[in-house]
Protein backbone atom coordinates (compact mmCIF):
# COMPACT_ATOMS: atom_id res chain seq x y z
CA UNK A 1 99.99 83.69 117.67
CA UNK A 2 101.48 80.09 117.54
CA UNK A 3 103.11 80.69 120.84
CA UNK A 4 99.54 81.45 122.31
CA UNK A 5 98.30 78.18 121.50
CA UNK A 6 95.97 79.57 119.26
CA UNK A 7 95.17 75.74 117.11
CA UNK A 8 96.92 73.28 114.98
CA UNK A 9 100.23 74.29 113.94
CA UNK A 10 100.08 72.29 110.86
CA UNK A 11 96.65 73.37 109.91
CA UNK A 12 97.51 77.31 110.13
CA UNK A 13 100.72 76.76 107.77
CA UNK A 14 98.12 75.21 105.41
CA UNK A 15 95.87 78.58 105.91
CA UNK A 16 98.58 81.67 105.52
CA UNK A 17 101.40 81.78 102.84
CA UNK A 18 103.86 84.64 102.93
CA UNK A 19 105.57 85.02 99.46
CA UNK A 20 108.82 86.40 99.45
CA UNK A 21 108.03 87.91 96.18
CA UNK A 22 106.74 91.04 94.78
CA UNK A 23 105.86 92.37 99.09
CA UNK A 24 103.91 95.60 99.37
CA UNK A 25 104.62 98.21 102.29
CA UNK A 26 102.03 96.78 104.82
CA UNK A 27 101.34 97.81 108.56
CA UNK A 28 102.10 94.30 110.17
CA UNK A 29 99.28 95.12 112.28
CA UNK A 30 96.38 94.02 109.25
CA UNK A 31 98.73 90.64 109.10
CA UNK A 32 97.87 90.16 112.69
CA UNK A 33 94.11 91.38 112.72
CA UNK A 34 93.43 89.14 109.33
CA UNK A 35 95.51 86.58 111.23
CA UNK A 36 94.14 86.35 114.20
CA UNK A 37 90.20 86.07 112.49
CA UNK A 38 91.44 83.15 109.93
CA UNK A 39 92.98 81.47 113.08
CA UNK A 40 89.96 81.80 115.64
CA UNK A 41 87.61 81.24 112.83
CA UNK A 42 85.74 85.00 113.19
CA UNK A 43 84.66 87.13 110.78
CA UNK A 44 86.23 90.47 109.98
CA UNK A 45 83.71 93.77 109.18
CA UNK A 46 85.60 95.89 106.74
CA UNK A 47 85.05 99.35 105.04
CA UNK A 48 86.28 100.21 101.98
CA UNK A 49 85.80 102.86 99.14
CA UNK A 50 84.28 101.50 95.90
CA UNK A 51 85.24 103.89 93.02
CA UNK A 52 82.32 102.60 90.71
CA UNK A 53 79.73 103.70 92.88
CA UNK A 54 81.61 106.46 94.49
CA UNK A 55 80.58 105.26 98.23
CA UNK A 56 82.04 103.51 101.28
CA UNK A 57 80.54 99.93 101.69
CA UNK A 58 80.52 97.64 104.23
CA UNK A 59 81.66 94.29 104.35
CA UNK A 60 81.61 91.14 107.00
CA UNK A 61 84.06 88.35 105.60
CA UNK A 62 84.84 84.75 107.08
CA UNK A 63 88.77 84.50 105.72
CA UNK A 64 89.67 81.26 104.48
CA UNK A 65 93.26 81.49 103.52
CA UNK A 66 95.71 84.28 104.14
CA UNK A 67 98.58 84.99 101.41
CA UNK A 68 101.02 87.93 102.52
């Protein structure tokens, strides 16, 4: 994404942290969806199961940071 020209260096460091600590078994392809909206300033449109109400809702985010 960097080597695309894709902004300010300096300001996307500010924007996504990767902790070394505690990682999860992630498909590196959300990193690069999520990534790619918090750097081109889009919105994402998610789906997700909410157990409370026992339904799949819809969601349209504008990320802000991105901690991985």
């Amino acid at each position: 994404m960097l080597e695309q020209g894709s902004g300010d260096v300096s300001a996307i460091l500010q924007r996504i942290k990767i902790l070394p600590m505690a990682q999860r078994t992630v498909s590196s392809d959300y990193f690069q969806i999520v990534a790619h909206s918090l750097i081109s300033g889009k919105k994402l449109h998610i789906e997700y199961y909410a157990r409370q109400t026992d339904a799949i809702v819809a969601r349209e985010l504008s990320p802000q940071r991105l901690v991985y």
